[in-house]
Protein backbone atom coordinates (compact mmCIF):
# COMPACT_ATOMS: atom_id res chain seq x y z
CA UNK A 1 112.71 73.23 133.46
CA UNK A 2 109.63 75.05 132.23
CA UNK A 3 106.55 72.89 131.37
CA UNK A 4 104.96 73.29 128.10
CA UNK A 5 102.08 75.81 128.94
CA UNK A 6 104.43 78.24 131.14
CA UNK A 7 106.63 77.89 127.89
CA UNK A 8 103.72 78.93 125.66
CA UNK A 9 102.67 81.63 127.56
CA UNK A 10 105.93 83.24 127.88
CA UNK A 11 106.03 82.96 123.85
CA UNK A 12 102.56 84.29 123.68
CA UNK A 13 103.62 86.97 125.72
CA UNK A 14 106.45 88.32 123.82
CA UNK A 15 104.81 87.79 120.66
CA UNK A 16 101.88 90.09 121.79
CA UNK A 17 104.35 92.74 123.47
CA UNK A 18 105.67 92.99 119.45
CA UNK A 19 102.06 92.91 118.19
CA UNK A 20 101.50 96.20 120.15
CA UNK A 21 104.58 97.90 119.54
CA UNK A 22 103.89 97.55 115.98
CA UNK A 23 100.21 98.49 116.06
CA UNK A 24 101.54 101.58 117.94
CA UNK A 25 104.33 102.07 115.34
CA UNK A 26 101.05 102.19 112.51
CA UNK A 27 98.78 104.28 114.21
CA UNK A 28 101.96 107.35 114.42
CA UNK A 29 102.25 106.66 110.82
CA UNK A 30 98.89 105.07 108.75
CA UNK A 31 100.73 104.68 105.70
CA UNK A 32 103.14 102.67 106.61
CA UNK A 33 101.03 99.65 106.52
CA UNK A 34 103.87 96.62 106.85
CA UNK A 35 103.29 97.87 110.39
CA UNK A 36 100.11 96.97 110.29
CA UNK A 37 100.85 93.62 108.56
CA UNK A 38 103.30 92.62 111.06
CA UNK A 39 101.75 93.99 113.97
CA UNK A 40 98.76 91.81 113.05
CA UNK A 41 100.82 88.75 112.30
CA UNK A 42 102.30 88.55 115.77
CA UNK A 43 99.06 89.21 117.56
CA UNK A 44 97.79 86.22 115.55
CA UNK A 45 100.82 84.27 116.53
CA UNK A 46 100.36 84.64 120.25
CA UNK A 47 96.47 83.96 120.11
CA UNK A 48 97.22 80.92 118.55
CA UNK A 49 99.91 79.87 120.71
CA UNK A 50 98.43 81.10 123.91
CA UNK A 51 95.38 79.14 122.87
CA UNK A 52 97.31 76.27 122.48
CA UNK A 53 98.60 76.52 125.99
CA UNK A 54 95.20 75.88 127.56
CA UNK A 55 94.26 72.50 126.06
CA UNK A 56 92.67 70.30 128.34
CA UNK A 57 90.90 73.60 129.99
CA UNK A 58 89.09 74.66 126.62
CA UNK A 59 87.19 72.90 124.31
CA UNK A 60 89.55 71.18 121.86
CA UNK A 61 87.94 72.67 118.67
CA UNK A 62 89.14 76.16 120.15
CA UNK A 63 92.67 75.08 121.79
CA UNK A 64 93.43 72.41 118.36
CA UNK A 65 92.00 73.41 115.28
CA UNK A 66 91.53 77.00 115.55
CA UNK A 67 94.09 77.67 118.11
CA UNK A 68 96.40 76.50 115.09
CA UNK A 69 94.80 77.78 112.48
CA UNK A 70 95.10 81.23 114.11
CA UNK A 71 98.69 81.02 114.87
CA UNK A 72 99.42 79.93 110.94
CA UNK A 73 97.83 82.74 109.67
CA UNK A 74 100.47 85.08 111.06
CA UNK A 75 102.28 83.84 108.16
CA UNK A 76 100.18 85.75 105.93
CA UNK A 77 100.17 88.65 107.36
CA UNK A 78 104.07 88.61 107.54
CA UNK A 79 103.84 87.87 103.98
CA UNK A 80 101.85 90.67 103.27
CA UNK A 81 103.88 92.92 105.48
CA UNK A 82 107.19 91.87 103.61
CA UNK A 83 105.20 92.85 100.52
CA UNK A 84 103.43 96.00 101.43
CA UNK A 85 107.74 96.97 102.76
CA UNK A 86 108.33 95.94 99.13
CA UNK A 87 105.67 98.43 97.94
CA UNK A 88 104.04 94.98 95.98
CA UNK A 89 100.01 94.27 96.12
CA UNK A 90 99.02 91.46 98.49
CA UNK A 91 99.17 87.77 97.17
CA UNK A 92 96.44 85.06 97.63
CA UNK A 93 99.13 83.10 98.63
CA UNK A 94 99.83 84.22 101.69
CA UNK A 95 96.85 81.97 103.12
CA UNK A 96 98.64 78.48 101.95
CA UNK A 97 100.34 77.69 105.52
CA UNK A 98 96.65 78.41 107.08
CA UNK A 99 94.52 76.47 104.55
CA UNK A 100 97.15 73.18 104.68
CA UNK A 101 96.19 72.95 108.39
CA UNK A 102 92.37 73.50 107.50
CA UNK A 103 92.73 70.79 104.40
CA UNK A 104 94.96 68.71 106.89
CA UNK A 105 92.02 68.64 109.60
CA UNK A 106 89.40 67.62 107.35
CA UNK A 107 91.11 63.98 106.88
CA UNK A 108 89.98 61.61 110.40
CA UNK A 109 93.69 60.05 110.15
CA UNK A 110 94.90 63.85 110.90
CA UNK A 111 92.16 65.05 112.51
CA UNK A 112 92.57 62.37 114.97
CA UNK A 113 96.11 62.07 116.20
CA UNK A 114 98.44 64.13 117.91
CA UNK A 115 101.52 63.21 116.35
CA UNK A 116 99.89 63.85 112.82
CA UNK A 117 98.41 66.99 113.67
CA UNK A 118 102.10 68.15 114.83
CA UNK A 119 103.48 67.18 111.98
CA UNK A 120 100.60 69.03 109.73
CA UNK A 121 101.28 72.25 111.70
CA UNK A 122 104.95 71.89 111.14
CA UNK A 123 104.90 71.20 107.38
CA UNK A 124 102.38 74.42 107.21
CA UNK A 125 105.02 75.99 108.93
CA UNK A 126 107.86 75.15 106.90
CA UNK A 127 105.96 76.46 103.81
CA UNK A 128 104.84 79.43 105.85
CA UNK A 129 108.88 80.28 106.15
CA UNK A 130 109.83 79.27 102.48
CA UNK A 131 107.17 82.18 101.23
CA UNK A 132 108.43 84.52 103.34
CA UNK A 133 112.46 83.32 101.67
CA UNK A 134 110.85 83.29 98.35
CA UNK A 135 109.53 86.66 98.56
CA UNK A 136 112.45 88.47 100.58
CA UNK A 137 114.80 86.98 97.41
CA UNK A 138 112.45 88.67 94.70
CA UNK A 139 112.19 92.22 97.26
CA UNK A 140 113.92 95.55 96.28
CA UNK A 141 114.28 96.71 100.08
CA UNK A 142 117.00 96.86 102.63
CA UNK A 143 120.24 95.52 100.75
CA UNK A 144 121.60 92.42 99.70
CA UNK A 145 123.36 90.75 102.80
CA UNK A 146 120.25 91.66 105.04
CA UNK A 147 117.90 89.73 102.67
CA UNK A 148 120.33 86.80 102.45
CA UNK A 149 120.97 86.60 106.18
CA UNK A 150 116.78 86.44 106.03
CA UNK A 151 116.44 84.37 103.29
CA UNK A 152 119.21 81.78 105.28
CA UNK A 153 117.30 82.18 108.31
CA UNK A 154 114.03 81.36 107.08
CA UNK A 155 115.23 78.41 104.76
CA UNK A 156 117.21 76.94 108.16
CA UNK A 157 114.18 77.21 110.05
CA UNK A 158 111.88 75.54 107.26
CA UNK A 159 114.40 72.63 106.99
CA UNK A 160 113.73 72.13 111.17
CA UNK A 161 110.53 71.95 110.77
CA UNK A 162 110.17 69.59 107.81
CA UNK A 163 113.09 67.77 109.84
CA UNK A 164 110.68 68.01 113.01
CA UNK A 165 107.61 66.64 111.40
CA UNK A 166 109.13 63.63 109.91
CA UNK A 167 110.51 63.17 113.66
CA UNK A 168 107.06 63.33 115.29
CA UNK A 169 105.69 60.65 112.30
CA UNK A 170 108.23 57.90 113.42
CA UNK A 171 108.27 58.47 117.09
CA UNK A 172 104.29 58.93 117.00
CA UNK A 173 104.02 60.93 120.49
CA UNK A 174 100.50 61.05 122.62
CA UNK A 175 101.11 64.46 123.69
CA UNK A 176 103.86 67.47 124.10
CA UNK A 177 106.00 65.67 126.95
CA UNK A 178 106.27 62.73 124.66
CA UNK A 179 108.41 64.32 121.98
CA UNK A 180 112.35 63.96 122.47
CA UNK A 181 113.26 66.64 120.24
CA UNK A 182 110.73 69.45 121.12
CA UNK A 183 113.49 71.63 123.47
CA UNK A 184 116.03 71.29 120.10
CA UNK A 185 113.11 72.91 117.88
CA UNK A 186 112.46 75.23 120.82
CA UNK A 187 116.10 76.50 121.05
CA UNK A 188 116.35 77.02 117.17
CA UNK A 189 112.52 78.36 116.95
CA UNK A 190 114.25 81.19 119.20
CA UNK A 191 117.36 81.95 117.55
CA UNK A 192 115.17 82.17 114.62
CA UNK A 193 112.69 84.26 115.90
CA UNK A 194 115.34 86.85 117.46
CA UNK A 195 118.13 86.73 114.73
CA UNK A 196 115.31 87.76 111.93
CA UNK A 197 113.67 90.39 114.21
CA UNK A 198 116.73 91.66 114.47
CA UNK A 199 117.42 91.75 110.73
CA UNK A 200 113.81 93.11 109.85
CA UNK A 201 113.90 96.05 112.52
CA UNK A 202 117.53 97.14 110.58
CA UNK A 203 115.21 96.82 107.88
CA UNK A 204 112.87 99.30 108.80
CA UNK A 205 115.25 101.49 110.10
CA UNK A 206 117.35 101.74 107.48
CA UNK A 207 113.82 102.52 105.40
CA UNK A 208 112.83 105.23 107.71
CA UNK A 209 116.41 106.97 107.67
CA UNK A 210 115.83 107.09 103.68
CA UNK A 211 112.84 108.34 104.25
CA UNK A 212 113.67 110.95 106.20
CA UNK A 213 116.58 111.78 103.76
CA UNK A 214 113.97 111.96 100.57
CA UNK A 215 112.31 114.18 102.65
CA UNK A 216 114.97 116.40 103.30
CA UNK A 217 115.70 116.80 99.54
CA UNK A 218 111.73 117.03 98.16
CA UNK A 219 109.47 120.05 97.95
CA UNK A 220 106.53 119.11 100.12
CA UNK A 221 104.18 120.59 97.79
CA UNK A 222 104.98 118.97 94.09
CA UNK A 223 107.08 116.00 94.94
CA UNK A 224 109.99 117.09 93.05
CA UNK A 225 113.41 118.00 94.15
CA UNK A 226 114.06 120.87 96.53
CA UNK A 227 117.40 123.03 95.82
CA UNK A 228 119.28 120.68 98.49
CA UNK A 229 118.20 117.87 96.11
CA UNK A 230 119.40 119.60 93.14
CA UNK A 231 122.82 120.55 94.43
CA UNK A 232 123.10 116.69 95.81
CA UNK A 233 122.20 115.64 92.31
CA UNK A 234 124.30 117.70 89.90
CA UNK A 235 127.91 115.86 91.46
CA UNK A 236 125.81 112.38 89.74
CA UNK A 237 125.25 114.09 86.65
CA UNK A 238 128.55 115.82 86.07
CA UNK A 239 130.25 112.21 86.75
CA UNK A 240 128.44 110.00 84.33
CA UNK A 241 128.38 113.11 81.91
CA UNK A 242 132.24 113.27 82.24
CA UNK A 243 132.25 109.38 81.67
CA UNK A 244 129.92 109.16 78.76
CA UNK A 245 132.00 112.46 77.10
CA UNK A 246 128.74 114.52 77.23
CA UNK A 247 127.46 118.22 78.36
CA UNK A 248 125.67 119.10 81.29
CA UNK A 249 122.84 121.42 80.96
CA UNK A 250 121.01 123.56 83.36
CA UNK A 251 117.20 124.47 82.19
CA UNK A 252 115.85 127.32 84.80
CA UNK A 253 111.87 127.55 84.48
CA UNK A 254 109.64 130.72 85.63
CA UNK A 255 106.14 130.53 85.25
CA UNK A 256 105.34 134.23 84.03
CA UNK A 257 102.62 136.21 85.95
CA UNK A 258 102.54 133.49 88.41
CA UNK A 259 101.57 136.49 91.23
CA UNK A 260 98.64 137.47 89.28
CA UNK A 261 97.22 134.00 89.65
CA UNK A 262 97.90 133.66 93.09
CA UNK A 263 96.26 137.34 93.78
CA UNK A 264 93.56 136.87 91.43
CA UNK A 265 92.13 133.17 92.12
CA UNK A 266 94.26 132.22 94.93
CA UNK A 267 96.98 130.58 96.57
CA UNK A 268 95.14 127.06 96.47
CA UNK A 269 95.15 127.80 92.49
CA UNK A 270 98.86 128.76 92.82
CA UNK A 271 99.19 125.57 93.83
CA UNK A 272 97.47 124.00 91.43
CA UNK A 273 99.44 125.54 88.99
CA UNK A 274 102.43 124.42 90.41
CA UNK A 275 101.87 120.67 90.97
CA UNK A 276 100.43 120.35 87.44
CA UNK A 277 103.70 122.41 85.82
CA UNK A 278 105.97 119.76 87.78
CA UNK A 279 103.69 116.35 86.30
CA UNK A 280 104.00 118.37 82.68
CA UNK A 281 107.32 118.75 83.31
CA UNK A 282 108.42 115.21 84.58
CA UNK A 283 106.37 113.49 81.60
CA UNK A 284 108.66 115.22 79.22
CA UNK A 285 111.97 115.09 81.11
CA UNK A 286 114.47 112.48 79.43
CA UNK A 287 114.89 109.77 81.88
CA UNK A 288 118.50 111.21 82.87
CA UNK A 289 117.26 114.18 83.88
CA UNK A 290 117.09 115.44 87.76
CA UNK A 291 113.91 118.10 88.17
CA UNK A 292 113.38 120.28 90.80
CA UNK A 293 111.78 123.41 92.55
CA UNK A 294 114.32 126.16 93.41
CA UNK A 295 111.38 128.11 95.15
CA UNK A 296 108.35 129.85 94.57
CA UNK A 297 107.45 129.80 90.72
CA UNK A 298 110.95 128.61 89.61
CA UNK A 299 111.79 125.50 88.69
CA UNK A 300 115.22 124.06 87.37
CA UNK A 301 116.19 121.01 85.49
CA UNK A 302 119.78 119.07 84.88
CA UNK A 303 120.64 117.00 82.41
CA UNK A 304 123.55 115.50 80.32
CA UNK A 305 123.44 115.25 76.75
CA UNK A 306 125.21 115.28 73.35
CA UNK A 307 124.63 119.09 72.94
CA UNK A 308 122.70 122.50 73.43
CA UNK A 309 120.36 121.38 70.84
CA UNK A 310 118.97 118.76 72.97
CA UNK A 311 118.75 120.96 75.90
CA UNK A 312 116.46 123.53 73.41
CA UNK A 313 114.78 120.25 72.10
CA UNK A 314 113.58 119.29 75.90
CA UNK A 315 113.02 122.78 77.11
CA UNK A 316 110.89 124.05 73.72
CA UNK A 317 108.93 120.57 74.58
CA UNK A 318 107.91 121.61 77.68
CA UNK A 319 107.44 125.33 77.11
CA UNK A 320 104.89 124.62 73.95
CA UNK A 321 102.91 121.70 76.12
CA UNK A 322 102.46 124.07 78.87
CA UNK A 323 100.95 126.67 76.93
CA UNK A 324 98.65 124.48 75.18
CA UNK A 325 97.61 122.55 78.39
CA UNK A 326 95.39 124.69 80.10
CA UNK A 327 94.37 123.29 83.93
CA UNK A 328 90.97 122.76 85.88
CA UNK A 329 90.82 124.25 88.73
CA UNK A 330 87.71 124.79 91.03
CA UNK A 331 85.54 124.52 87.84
CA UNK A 332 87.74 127.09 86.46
CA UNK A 333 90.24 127.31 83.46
CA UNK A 334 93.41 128.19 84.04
CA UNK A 335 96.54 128.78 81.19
CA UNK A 336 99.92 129.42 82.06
CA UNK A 337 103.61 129.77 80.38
CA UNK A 338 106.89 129.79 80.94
CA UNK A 339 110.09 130.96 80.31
CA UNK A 340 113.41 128.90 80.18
CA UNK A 341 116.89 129.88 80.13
CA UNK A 342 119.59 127.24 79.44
CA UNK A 343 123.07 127.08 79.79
CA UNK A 344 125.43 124.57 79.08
CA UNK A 345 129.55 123.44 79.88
CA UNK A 346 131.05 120.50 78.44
CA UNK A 347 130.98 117.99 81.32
CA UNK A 348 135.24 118.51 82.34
CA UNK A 349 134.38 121.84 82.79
CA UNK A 350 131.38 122.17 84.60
CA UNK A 351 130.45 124.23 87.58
CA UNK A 352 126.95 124.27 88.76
CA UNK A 353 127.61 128.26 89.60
CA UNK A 354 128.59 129.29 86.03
CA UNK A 355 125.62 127.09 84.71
CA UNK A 356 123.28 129.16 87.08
CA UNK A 357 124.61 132.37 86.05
CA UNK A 358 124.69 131.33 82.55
CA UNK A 359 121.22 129.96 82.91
CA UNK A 360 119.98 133.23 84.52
CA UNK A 361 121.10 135.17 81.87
CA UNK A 362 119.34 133.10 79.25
CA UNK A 363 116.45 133.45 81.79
CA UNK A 364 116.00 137.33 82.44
CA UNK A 365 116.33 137.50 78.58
CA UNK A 366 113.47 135.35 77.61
CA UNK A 367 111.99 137.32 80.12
CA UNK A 368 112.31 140.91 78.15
CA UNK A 369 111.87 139.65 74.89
CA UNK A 370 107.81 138.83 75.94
CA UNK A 371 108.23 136.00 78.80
CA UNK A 372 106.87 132.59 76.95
CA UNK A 373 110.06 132.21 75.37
CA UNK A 374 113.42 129.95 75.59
CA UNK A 375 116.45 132.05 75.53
CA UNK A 376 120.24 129.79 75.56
CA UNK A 377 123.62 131.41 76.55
CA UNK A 378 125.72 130.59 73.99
CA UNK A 379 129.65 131.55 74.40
CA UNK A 380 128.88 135.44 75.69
CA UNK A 381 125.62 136.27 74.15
CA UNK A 382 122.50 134.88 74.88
CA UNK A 383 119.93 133.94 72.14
CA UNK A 384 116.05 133.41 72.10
CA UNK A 385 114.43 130.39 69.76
CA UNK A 386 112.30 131.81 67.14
CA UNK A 387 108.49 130.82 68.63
CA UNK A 388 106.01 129.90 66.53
CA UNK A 389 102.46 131.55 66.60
CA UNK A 390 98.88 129.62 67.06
CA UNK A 391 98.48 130.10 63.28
CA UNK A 392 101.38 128.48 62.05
CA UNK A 393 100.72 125.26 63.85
CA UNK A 394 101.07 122.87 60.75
CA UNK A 395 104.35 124.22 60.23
CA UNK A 396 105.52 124.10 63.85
CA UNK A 397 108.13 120.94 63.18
CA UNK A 398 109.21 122.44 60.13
CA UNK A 399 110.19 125.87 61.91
CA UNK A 400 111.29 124.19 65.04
CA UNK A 401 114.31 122.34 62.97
CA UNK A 402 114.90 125.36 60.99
CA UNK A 403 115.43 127.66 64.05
CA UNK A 404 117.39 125.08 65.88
CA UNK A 405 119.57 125.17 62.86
CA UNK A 406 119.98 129.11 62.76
CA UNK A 407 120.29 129.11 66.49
CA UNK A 408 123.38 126.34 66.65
CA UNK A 409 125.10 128.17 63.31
CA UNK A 410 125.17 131.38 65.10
CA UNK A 411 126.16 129.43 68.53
CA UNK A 412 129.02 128.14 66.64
CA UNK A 413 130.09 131.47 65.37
CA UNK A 414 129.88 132.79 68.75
CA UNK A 415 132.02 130.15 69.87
CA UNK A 416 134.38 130.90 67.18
CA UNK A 417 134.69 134.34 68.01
CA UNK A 418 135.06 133.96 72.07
CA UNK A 419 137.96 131.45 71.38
CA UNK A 420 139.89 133.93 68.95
């Protein structure tokens, strides 16, 4: 049977061979910073505890009150840790279990006896565990089972402790070899302690493999969808399209005379250009809408909606804001446009290679009518929207909704046509 300070140790010791695995886990990747969090916690932990273990050889103040104090502040930083994994800003509350033991300690009847002091440190704990349940049952990570086998783990070992420090009250023991129950708490401390390890590092795998799939799917450069991430996307959209009775459209965006800005003020400016096209972009996409860079200076867009007109709606948006916005760069001023082809298929018939085709079309047309245009393939032919000029900015709504007008009359007769 292992006395009390070998068993300390030994829990120091594994506590601290965590601590370092997570530190090293955080310093191969700074901004994941629940690594950090936890890392710190368990270092804490086994200060405390280890501190603990060599009462009698250190003064008391060190191997009672702060030893304690220590070891309940890992609680915070676990809490902090489940929050920063939960992408949530820190809470002052993550310092309760640590400040009961300090308010605890400053009454004599506390201060004073062993079996009070035990008790103080295991109510702490229990509220240390029911913060950590509390805020794994309002978290967004990992998936519903893992946070109730956490939050069930965490409430079960609460309940021990509570149970544990009412024990210690009633039997009123002098010292460690004087409580009954201490090798029950023990054995379910451990179970605990591996069974929601265990749960936590699924966790973070699980978060690292999505990770790594975003990744695989995102341009590096703006944050937005790479082609992989369109393709994935446009099976989604067709689906609840198809459900909802709606179109899917495809919006294909090339920023005209892109090379000239690249050869003239750079590639840094390029990319300037780029990331602030992609914000402009995203601001004005309708909240169904996937966005993404197909590579270099194009840019495509999928969506489902009621008709083309919403597709010229969204894409005439985005055109007009991007000429007007110009973009700081370097102390410099730079202005940019674009040119948008569209193509849409009624969601039962869709096929993301006829919409790219289609869209393409549109594209190289806006193209040679003057680039800074929004061309739409409707049936066979391909049509530009009428674009309003810097004078005739007062009229601009007026125009827009007569030219969508004109443009979905002569889509319709297209349409007419193409079916007889």
């Amino acid at each position: 049977m292992l006395d009390v300070k070998t068993a300390f140790l030994l829990w120091a010791t594994e506590a601290g061979t965590l601590a370092m695995l997570l530190l090293v886990a955080w310093l191969r990747s700074r901004g994941e910073k629940h690594y950090l969090m936890f890392g710190l916690g368990f270092a804490a932990h086994a200060l405390g505890i280890a501190l603990v273990s060599f009462r009698g050889q250190i003064p008391d103040f060190v191997s009672i009150q702060a030893a304690n104090f220590i070891a309940l502040s890992a609680f915070g930083l676990w809490l902090s840790g489940l929050r920063c994994l939960d992408e949530r800003p820190l809470a002052s509350f993550a310092a309760i279990p640590s400040l009961i033991w300090v308010a605890g300690n400053l009454l004599p009847v506390v201060r004073d006896s062993f079996a009070h002091r035990m008790a103080l440190y295991d109510v702490a704990t229990a509220v240390g565990f029911s913060l950590m349940a509390a805020t794994v049952a309002t978290a967004r990570f990992g998936t519903g089972r893992h946070r109730i086998a956490l939050i069930g783990i965490w409430m079960t070992q609460a309940l021990f402790n509570l149970g544990f420090a009412v024990a210690v009250v009633l039997q009123q023991p002098a010292n460690f070899k004087d409580v009954s129950i201490s090798a029950l708490v023990g054995i379910a401390g451990i179970i605990g302690f591996v069974g929601s390890i265990a749960i936590i590092a699924k966790l973070l795998m699980d978060r690292s493999e999505d990770r790594l799939r975003l990744l695989a799917i995102t341009d590096p450069l703006t944050g937005a969808l790479n082609r992989r991430g369109l393709i994935d996307r446009f099976e989604i959209i067709r689906a609840r399209a198809g459900d909802m009775k709606r179109e899917v459209a495809l919006l294909v965006f090339d920023l005209d005379h892109f090379k000239k800005i690249n050869d003239s003020r750079g590639h840094q400016a390029g990319d300037a250009v780029l990331v602030a096209f992609t914000q402009s972009c995203r601001s004005l996409m309708p909240a169904n809408a996937c966005f993404g860079r197909s590579g270099g200076e194009e840019f495509a867009a999928l969506l489902d909606l009621a008709g083309m007109h919403d597709a010229v709606l969204v894409a005439e948006a985005i055109r007009r804001t991007v000429a007007e916005k110009p973009i700081a760069f370097g102390g410099q001023i730079l202005r940019v446009t674009v040119s948008i082809g569209i193509a849409t298929l009624p969601a039962t018939e869709t096929d993301l290679d006829r919409l790219m085709s289609g869209a393409d079309r549109a594209l190289y047309k806006a193209k040679a009518r003057g680039r800074n245009r929004t061309a739409v393939l409707t049936g066979e032919k391909v049509l530009c929207v009428p674009s309003s000029t810097p004078q005739a900015i007062d009229e601009q709504a007026d125009r827009q909704v007569a030219a969508l007008r004109r443009l979905q009359t002569m889509a319709s007769s297209q349409q007419d046509l193409y079916r007889s």
